[in-house]
N, C-alpha and C. Protein backbone atom coordinates (compact mmCIF):
# COMPACT_ATOMS: atom_id res chain seq x y z
N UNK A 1 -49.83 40.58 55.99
CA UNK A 1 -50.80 39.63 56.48
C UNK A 1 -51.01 39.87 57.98
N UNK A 2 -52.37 39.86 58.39
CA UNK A 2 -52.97 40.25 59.65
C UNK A 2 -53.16 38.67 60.44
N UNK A 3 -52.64 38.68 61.68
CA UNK A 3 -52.91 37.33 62.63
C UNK A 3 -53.83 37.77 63.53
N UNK A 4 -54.81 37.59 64.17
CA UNK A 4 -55.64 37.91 64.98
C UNK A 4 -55.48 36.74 65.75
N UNK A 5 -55.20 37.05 67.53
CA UNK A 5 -55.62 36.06 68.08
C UNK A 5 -56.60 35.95 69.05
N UNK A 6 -57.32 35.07 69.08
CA UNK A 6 -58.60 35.26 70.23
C UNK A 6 -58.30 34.46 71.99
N UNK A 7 -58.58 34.80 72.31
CA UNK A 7 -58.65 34.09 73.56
C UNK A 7 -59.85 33.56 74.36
N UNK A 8 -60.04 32.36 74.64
CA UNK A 8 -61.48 31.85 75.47
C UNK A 8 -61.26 30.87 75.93
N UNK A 9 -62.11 30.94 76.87
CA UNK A 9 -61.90 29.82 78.03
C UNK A 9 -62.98 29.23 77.28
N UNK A 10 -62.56 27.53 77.10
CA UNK A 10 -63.89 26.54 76.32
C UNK A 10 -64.32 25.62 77.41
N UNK A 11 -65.40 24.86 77.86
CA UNK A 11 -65.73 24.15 78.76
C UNK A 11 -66.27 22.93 77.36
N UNK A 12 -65.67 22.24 77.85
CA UNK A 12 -66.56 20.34 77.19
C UNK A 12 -66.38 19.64 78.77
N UNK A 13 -67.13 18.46 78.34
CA UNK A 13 -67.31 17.33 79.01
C UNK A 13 -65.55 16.54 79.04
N UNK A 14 -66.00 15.50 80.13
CA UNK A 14 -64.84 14.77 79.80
C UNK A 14 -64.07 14.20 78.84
N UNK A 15 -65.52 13.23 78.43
CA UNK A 15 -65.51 12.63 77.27
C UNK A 15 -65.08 13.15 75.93
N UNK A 16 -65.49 14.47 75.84
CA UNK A 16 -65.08 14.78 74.94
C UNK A 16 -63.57 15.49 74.82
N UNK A 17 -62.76 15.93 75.99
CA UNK A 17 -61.38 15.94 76.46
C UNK A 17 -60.32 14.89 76.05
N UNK A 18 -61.19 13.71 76.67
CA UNK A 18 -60.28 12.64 76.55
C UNK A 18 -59.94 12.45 74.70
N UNK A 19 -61.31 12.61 74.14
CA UNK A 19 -61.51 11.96 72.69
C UNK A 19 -60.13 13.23 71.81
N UNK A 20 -60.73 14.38 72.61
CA UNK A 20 -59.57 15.31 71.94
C UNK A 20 -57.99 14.78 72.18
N UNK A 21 -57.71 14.46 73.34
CA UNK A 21 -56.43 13.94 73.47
C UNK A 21 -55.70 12.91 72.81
N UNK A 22 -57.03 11.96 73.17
CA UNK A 22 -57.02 10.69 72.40
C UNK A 22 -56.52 11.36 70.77
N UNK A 23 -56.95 12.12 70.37
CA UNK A 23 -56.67 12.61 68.90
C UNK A 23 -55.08 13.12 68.43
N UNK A 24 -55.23 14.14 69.31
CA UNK A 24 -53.78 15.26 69.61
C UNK A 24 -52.65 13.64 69.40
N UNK A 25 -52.68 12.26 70.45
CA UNK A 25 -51.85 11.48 70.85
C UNK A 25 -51.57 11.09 69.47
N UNK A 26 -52.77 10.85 68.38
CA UNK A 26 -52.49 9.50 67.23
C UNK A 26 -51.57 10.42 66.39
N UNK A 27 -52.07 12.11 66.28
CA UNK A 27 -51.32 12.66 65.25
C UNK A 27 -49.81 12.72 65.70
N UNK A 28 -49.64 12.92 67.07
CA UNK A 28 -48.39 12.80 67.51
C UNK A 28 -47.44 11.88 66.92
N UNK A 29 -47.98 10.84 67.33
CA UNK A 29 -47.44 9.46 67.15
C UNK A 29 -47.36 9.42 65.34
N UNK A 30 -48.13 9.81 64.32
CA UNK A 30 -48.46 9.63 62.56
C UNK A 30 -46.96 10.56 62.27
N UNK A 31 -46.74 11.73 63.17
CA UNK A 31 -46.10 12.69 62.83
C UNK A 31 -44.29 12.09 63.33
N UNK A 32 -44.49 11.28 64.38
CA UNK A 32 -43.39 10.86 64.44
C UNK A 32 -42.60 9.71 63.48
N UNK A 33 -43.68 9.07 63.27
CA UNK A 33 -43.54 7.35 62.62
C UNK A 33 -43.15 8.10 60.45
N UNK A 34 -43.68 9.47 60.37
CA UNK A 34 -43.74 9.69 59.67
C UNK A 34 -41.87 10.35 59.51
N UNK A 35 -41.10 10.90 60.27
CA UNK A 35 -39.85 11.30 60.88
C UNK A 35 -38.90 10.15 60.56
N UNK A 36 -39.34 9.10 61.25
CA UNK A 36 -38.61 8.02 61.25
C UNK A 36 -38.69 7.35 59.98
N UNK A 37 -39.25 7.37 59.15
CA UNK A 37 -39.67 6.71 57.58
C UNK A 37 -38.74 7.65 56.82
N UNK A 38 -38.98 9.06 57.28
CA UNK A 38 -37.76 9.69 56.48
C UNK A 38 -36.34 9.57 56.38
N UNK A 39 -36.14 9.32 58.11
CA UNK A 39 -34.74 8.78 57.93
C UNK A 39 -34.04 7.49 58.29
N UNK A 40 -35.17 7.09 56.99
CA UNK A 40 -35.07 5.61 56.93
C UNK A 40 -35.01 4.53 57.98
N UNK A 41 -35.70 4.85 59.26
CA UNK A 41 -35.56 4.14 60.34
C UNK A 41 -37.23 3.21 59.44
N UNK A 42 -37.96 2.88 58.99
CA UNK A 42 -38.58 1.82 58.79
C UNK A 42 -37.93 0.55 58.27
N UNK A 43 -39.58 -0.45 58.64
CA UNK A 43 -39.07 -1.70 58.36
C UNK A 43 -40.05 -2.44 57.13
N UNK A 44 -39.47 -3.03 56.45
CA UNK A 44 -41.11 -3.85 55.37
C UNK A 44 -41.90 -4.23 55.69
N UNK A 45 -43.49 -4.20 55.82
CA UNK A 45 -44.32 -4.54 55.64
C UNK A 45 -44.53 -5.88 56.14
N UNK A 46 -43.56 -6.96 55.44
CA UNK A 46 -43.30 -8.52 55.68
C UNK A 46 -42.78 -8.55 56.92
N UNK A 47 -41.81 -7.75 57.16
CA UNK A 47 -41.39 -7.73 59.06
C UNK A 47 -42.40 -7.54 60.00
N UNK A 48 -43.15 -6.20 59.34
CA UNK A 48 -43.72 -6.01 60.50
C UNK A 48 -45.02 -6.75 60.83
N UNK A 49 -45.62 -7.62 59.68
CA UNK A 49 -46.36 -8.35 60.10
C UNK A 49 -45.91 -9.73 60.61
N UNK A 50 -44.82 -10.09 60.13
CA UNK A 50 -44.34 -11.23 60.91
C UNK A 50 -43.90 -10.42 62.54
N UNK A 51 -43.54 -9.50 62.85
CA UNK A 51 -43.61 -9.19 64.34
C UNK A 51 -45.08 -9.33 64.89
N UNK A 52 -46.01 -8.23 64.63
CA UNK A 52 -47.45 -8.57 64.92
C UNK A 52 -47.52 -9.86 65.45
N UNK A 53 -47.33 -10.86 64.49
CA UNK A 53 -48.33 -12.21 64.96
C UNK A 53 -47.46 -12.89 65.32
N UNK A 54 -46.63 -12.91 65.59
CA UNK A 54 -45.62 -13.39 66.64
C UNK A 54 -45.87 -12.90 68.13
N UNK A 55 -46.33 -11.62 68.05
CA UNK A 55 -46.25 -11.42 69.69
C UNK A 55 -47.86 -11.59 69.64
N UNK A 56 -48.79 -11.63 68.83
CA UNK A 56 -50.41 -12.27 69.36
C UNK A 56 -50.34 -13.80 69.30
N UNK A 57 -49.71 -14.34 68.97
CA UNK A 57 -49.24 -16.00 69.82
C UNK A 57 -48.70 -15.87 70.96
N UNK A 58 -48.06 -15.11 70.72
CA UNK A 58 -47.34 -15.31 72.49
C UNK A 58 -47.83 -15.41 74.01
């Protein structure tokens, strides 16, 4: 199997930088939360919505 790699300098806008980051951050974060579920660091459903609206009263 052949890898070819290319190289280029890409120019976008800000906006569209940020939105990429903004992106790169959530999978980060899906990929971690997804880590922690494996080793069994989650919590039920019923917790975590009783946390939620506990701290939007607050």
């Amino acid at each position: 199997m052949f890898c070819i790699l290319y190289r280029a300098a890409v120019l976008m806008d800000v906006r569209e930088y940020e939105n990429l980051m903004d992106q790169l951050e959530l999978l980060q974060d899906i990929h971690m939360a997804e880590a922690q579920l494996k080793e069994g660091k989650g919590i039920p459903h019923s917790e975590a919505k009783a946390e939620v609206l506990k701290r939007l009263r607050a």
